[in-house]
PDB file of N, CA and C in Angstrom:
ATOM      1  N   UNK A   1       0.849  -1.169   0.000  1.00  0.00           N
ATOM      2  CA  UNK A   1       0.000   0.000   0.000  1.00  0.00           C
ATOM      3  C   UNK A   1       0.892   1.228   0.000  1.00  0.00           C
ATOM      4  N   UNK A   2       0.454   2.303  -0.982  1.00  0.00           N
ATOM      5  CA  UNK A   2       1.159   3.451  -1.014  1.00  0.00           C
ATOM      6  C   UNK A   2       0.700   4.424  -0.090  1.00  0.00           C
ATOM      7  N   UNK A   3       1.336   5.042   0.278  1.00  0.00           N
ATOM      8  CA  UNK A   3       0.755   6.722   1.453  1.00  0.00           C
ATOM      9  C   UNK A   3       1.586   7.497   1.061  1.00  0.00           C
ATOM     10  N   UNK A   4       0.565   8.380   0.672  1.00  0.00           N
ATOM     11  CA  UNK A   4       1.437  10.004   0.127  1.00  0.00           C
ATOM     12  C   UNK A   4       1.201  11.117   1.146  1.00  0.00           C
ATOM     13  N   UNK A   5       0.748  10.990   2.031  1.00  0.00           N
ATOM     14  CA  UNK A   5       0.848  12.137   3.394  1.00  0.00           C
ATOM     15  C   UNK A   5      -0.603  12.793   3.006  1.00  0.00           C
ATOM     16  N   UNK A   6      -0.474  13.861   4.300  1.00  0.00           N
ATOM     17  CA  UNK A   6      -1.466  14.779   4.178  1.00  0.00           C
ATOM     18  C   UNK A   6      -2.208  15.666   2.668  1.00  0.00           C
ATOM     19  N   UNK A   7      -1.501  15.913   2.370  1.00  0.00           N
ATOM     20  CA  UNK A   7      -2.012  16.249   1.372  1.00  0.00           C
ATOM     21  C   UNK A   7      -1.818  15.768   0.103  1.00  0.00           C
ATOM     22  N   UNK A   8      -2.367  14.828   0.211  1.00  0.00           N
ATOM     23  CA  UNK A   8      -2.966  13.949  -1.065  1.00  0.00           C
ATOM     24  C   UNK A   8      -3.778  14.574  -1.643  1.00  0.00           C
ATOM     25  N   UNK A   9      -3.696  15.047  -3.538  1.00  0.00           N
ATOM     26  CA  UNK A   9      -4.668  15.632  -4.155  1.00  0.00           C
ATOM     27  C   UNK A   9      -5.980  14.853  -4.300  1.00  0.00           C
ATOM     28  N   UNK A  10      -5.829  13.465  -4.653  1.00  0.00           N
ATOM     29  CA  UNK A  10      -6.879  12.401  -4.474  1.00  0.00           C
ATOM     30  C   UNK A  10      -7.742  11.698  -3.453  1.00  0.00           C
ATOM     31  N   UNK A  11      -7.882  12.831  -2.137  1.00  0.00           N
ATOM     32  CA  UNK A  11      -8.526  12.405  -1.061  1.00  0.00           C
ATOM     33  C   UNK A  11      -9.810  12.088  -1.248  1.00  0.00           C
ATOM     34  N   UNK A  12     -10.572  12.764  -2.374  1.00  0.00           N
ATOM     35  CA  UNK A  12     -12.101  12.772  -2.769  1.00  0.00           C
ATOM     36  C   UNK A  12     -11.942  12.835  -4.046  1.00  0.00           C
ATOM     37  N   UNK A  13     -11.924  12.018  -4.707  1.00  0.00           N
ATOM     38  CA  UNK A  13     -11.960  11.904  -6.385  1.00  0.00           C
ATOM     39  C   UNK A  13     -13.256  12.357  -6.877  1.00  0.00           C
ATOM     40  N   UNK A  14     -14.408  12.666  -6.175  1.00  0.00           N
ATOM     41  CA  UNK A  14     -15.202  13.095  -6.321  1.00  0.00           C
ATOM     42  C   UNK A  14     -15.543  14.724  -6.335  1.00  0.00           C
ATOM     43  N   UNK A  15     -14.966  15.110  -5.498  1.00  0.00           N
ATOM     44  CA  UNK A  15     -14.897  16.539  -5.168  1.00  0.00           C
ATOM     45  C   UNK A  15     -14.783  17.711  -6.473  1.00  0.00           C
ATOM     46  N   UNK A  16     -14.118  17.064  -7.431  1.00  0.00           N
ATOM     47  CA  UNK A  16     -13.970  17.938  -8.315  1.00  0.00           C
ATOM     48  C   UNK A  16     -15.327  17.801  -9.256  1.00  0.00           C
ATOM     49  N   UNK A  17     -15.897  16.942  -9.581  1.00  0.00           N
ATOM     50  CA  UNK A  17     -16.978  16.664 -10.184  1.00  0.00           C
ATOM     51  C   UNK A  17     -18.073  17.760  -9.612  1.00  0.00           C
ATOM     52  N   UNK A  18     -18.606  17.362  -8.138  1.00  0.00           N
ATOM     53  CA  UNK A  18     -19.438  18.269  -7.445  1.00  0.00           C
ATOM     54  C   UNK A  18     -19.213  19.721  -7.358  1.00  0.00           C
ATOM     55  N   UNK A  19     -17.630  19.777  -7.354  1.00  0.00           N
ATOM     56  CA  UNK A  19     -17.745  21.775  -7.868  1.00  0.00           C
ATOM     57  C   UNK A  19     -18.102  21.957  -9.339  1.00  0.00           C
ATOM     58  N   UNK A  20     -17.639  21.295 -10.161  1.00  0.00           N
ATOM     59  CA  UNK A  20     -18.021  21.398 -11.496  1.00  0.00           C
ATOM     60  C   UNK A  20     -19.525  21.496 -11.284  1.00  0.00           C
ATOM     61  N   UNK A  21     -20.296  20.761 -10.912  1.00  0.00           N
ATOM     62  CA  UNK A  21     -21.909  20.693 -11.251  1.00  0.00           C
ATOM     63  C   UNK A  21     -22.290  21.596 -10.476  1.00  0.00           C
ATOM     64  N   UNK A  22     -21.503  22.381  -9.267  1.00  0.00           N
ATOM     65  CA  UNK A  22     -21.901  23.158  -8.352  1.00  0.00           C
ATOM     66  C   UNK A  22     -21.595  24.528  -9.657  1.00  0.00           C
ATOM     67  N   UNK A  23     -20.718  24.826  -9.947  1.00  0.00           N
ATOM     68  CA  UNK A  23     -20.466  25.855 -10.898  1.00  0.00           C
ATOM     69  C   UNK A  23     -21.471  26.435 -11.919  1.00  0.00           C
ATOM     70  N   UNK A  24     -21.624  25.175 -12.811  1.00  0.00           N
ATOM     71  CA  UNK A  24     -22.362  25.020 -13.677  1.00  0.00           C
ATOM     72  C   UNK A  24     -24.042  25.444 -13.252  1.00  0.00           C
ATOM     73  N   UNK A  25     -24.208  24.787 -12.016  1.00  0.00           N
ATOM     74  CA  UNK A  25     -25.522  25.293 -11.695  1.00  0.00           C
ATOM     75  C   UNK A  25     -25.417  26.817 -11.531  1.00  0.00           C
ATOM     76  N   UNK A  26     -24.725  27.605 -10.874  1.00  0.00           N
ATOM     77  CA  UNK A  26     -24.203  28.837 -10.713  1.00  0.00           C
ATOM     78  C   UNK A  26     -24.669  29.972 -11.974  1.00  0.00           C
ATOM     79  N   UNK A  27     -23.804  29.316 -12.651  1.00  0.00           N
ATOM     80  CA  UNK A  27     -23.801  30.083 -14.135  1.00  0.00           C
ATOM     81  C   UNK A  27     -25.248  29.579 -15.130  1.00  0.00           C
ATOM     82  N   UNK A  28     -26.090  28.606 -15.259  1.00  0.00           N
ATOM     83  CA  UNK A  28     -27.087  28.492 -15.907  1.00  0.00           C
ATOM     84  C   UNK A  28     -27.926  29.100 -14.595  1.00  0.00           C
ATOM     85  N   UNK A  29     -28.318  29.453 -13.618  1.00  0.00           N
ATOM     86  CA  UNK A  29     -29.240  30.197 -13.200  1.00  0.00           C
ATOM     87  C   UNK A  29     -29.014  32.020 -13.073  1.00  0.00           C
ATOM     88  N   UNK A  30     -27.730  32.202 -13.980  1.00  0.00           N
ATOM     89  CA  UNK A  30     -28.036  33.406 -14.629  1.00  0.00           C
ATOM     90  C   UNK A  30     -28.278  33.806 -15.389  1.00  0.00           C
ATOM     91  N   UNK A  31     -27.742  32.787 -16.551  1.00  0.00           N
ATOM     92  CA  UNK A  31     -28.427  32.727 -17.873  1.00  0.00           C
ATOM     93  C   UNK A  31     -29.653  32.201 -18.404  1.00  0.00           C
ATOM     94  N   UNK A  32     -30.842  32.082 -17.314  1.00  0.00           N
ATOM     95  CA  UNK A  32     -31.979  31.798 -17.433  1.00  0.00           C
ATOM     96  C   UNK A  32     -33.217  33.004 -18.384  1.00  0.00           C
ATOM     97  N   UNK A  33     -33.732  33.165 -19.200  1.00  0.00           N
ATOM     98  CA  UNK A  33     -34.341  33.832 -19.621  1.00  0.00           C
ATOM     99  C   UNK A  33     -35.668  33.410 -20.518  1.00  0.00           C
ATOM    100  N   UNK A  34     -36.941  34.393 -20.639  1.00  0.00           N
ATOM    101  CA  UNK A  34     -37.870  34.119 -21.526  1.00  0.00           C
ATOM    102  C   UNK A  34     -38.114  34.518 -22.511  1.00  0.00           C
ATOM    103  N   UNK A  35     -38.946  33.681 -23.776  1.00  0.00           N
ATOM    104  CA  UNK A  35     -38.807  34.284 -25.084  1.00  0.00           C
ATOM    105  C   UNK A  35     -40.316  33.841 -25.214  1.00  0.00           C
ATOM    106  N   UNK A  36     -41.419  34.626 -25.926  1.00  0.00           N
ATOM    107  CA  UNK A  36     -42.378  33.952 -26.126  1.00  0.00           C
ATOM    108  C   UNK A  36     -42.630  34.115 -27.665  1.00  0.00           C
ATOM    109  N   UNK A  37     -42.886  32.611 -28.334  1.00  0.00           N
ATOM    110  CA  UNK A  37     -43.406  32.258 -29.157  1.00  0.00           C
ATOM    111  C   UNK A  37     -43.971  33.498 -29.967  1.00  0.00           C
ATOM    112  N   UNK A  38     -44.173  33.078 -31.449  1.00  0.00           N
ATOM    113  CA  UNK A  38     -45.293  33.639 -32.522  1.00  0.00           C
ATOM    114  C   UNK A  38     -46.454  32.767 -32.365  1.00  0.00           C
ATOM    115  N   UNK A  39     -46.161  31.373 -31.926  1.00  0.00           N
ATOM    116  CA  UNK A  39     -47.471  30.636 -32.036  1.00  0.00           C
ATOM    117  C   UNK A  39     -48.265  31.023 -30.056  1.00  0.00           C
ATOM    118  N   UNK A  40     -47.594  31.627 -29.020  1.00  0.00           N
ATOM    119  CA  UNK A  40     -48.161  31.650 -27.734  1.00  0.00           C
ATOM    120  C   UNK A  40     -48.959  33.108 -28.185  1.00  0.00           C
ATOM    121  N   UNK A  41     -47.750  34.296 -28.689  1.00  0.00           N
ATOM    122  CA  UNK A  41     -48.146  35.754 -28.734  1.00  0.00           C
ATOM    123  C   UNK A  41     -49.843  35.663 -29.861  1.00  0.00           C
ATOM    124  N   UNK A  42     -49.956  34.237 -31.041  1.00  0.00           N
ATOM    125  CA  UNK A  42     -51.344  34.142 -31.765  1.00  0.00           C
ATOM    126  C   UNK A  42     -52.365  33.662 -30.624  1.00  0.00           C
ATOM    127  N   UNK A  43     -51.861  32.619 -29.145  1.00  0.00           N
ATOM    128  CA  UNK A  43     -53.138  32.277 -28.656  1.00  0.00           C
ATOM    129  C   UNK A  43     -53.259  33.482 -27.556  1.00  0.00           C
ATOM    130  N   UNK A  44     -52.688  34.379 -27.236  1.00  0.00           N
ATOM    131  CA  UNK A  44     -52.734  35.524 -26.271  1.00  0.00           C
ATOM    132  C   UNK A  44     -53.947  36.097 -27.053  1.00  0.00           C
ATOM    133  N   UNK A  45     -53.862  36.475 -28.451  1.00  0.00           N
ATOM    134  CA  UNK A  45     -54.835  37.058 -29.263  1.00  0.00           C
ATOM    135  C   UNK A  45     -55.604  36.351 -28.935  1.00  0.00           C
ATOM    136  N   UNK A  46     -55.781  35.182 -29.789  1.00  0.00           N
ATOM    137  CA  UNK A  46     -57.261  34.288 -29.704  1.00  0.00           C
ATOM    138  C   UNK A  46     -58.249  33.978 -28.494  1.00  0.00           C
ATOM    139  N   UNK A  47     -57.468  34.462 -27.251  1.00  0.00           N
ATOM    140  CA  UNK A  47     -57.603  34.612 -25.561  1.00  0.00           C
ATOM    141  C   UNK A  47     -58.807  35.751 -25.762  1.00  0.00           C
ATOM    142  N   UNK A  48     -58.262  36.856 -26.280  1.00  0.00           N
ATOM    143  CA  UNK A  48     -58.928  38.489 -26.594  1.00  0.00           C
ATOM    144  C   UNK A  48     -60.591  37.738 -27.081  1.00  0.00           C
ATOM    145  N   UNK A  49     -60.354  37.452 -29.012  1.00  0.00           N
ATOM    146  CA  UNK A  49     -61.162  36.771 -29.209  1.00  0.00           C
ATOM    147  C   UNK A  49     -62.064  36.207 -28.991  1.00  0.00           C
ATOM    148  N   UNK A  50     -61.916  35.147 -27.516  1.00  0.00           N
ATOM    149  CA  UNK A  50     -62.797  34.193 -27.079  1.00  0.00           C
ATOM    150  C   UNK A  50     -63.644  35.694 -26.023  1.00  0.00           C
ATOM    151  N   UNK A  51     -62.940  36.111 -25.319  1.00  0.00           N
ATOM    152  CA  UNK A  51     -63.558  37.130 -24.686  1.00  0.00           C
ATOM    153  C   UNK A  51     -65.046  37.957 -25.169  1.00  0.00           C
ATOM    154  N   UNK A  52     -64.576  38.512 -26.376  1.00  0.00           N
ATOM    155  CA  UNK A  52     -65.653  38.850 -27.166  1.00  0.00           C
ATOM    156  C   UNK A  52     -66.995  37.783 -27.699  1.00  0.00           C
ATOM    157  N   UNK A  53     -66.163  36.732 -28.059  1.00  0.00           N
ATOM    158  CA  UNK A  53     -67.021  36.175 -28.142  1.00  0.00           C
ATOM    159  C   UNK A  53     -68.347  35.057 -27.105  1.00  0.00           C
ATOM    160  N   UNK A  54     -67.655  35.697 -25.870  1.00  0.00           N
ATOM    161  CA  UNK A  54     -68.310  34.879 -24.578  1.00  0.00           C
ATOM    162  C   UNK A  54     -68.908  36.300 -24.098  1.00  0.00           C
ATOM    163  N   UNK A  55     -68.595  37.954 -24.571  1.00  0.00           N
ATOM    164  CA  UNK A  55     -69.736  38.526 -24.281  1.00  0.00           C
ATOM    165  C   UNK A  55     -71.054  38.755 -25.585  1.00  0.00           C
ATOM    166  N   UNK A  56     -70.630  37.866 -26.503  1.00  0.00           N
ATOM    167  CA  UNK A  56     -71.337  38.173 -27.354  1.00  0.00           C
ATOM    168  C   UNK A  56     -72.823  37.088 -27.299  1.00  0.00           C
ATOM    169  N   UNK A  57     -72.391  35.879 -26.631  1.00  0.00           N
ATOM    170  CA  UNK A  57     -72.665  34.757 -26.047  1.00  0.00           C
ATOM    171  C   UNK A  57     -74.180  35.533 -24.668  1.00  0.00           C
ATOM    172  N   UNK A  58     -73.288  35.701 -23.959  1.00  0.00           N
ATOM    173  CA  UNK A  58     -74.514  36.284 -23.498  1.00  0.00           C
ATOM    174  C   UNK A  58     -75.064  37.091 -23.501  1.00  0.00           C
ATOM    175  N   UNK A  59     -75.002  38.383 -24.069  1.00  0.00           N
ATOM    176  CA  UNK A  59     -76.025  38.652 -25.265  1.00  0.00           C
ATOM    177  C   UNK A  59     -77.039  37.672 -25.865  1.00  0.00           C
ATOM    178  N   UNK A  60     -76.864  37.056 -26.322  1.00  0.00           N
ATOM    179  CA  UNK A  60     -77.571  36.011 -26.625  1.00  0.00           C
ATOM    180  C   UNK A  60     -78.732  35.190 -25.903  1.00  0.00           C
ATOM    181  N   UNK A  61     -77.876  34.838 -24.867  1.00  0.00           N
ATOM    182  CA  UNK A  61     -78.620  34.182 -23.826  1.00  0.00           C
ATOM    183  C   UNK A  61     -79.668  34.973 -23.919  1.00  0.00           C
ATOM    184  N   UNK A  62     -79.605  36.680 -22.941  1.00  0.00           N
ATOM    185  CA  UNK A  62     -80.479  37.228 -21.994  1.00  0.00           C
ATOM    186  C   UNK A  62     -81.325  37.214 -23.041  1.00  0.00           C
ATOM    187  N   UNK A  63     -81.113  38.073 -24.874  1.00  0.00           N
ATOM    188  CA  UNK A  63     -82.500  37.803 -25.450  1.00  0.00           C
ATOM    189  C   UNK A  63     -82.975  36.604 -25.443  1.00  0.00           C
ATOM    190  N   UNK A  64     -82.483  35.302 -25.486  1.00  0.00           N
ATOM    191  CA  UNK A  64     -83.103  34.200 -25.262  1.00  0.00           C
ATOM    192  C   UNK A  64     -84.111  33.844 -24.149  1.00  0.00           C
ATOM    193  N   UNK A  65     -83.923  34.424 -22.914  1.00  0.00           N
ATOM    194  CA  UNK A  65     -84.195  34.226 -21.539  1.00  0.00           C
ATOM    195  C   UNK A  65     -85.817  35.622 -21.706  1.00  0.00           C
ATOM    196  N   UNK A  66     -85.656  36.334 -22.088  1.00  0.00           N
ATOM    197  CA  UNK A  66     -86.444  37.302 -21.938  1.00  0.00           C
ATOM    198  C   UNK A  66     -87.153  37.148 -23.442  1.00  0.00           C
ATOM    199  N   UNK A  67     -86.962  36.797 -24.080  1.00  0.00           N
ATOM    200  CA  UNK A  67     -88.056  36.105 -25.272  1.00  0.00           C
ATOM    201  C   UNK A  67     -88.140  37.291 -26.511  1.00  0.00           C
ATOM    202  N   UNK A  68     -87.035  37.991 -26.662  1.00  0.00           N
ATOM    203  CA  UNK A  68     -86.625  38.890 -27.673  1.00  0.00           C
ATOM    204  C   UNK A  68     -85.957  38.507 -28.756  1.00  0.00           C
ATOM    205  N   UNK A  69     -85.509  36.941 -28.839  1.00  0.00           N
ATOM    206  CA  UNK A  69     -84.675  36.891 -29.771  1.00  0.00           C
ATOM    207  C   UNK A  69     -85.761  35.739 -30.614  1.00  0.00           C
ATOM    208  N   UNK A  70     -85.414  35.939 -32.139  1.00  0.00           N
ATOM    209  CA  UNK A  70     -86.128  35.457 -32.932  1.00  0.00           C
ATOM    210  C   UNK A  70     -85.311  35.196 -33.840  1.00  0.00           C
ATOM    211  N   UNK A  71     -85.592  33.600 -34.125  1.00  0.00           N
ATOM    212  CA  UNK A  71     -85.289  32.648 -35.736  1.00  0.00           C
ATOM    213  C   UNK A  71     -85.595  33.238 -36.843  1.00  0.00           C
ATOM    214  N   UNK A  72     -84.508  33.107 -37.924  1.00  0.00           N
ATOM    215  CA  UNK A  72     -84.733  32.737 -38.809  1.00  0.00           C
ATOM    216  C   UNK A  72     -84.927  31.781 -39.640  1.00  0.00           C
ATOM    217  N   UNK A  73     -86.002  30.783 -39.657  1.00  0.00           N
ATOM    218  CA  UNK A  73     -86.178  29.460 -40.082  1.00  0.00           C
ATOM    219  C   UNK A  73     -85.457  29.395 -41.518  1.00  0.00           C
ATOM    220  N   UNK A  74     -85.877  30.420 -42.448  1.00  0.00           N
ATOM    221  CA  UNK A  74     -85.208  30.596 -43.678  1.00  0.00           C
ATOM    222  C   UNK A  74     -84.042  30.201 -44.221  1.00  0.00           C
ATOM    223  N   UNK A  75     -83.130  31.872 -43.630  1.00  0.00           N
ATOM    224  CA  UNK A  75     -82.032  31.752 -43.369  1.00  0.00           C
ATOM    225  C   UNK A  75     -81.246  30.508 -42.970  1.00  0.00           C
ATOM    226  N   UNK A  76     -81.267  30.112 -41.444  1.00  0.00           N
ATOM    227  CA  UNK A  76     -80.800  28.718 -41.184  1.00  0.00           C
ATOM    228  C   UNK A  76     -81.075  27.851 -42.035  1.00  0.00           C
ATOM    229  N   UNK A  77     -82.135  27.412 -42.672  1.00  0.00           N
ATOM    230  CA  UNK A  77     -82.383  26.139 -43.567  1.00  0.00           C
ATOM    231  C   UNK A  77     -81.294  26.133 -44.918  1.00  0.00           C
ATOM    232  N   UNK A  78     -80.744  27.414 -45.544  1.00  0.00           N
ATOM    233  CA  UNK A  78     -80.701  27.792 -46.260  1.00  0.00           C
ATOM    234  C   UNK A  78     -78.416  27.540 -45.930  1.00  0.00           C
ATOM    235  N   UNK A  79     -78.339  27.878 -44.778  1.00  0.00           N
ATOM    236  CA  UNK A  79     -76.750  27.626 -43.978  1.00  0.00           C
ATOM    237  C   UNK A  79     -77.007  26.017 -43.979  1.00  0.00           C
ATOM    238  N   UNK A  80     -77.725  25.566 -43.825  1.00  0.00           N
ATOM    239  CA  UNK A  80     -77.283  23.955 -43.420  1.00  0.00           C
ATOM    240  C   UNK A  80     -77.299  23.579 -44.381  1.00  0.00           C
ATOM    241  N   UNK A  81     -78.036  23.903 -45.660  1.00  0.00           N
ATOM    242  CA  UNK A  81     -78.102  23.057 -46.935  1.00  0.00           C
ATOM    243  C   UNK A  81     -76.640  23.537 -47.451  1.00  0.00           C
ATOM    244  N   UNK A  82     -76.452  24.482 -47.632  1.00  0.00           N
ATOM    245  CA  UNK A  82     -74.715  24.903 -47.576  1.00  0.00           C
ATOM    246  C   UNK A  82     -73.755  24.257 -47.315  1.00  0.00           C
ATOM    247  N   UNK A  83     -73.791  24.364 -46.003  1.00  0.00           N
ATOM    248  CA  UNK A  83     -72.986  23.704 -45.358  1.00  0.00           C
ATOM    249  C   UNK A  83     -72.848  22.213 -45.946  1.00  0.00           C
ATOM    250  N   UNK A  84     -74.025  21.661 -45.721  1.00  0.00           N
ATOM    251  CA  UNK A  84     -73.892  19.970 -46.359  1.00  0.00           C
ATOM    252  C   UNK A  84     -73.359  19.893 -47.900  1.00  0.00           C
ATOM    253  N   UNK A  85     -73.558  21.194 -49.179  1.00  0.00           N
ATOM    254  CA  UNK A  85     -73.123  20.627 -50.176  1.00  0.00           C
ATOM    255  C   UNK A  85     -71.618  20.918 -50.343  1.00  0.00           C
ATOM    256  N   UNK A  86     -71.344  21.942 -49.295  1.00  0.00           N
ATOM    257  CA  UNK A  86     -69.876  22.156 -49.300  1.00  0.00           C
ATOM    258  C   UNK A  86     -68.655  21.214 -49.043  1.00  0.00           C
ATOM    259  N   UNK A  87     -69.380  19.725 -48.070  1.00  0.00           N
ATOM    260  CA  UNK A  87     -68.796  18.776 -47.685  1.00  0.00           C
ATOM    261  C   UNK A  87     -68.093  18.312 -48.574  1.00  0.00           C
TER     262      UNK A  87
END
């Protein structure tokens, strides 16, 4: 068996590893930063969108509820047949 005294560089062969990952953590939690998307900054919009369209929604309702709002049997018959030959 060899003995190299007190100060042996190889007391913890490990030690150098754990400052490395200790470092490394160091320096990536400064270089942490955010970037947002073209496709997040389109659903931020479409967020807006739904808004309008959930007050447009009830609108709807209350004439529904209070008996102001009225069909167009016509019209509609006229969107669905549409719709189906467009398939």
């Amino acid at each position: 068996m060899k003995i190299n005294g007190p100060n042996h560089s190889n007391f913890n062969p490990y030690k150098k590893n754990i400052q490395n990952q200790q470092k490394s953590a160091e320096t990536s939690a400064k270089q942490d930063k955010i970037e947002i998307s073209d496709k997040a900054k389109q659903m931020q919009e479409h967020q807006k969108a739904q808004e309008a369209r959930k007050q447009h929604i009830e609108a709807l309702k209350q004439k529904v509820n209070s008996g102001e709002y009225q069909v167009d049997a016509k019209q509609t018959a006229e969107k669905m047949i549409n719709f189906w030959k467009n398939r």
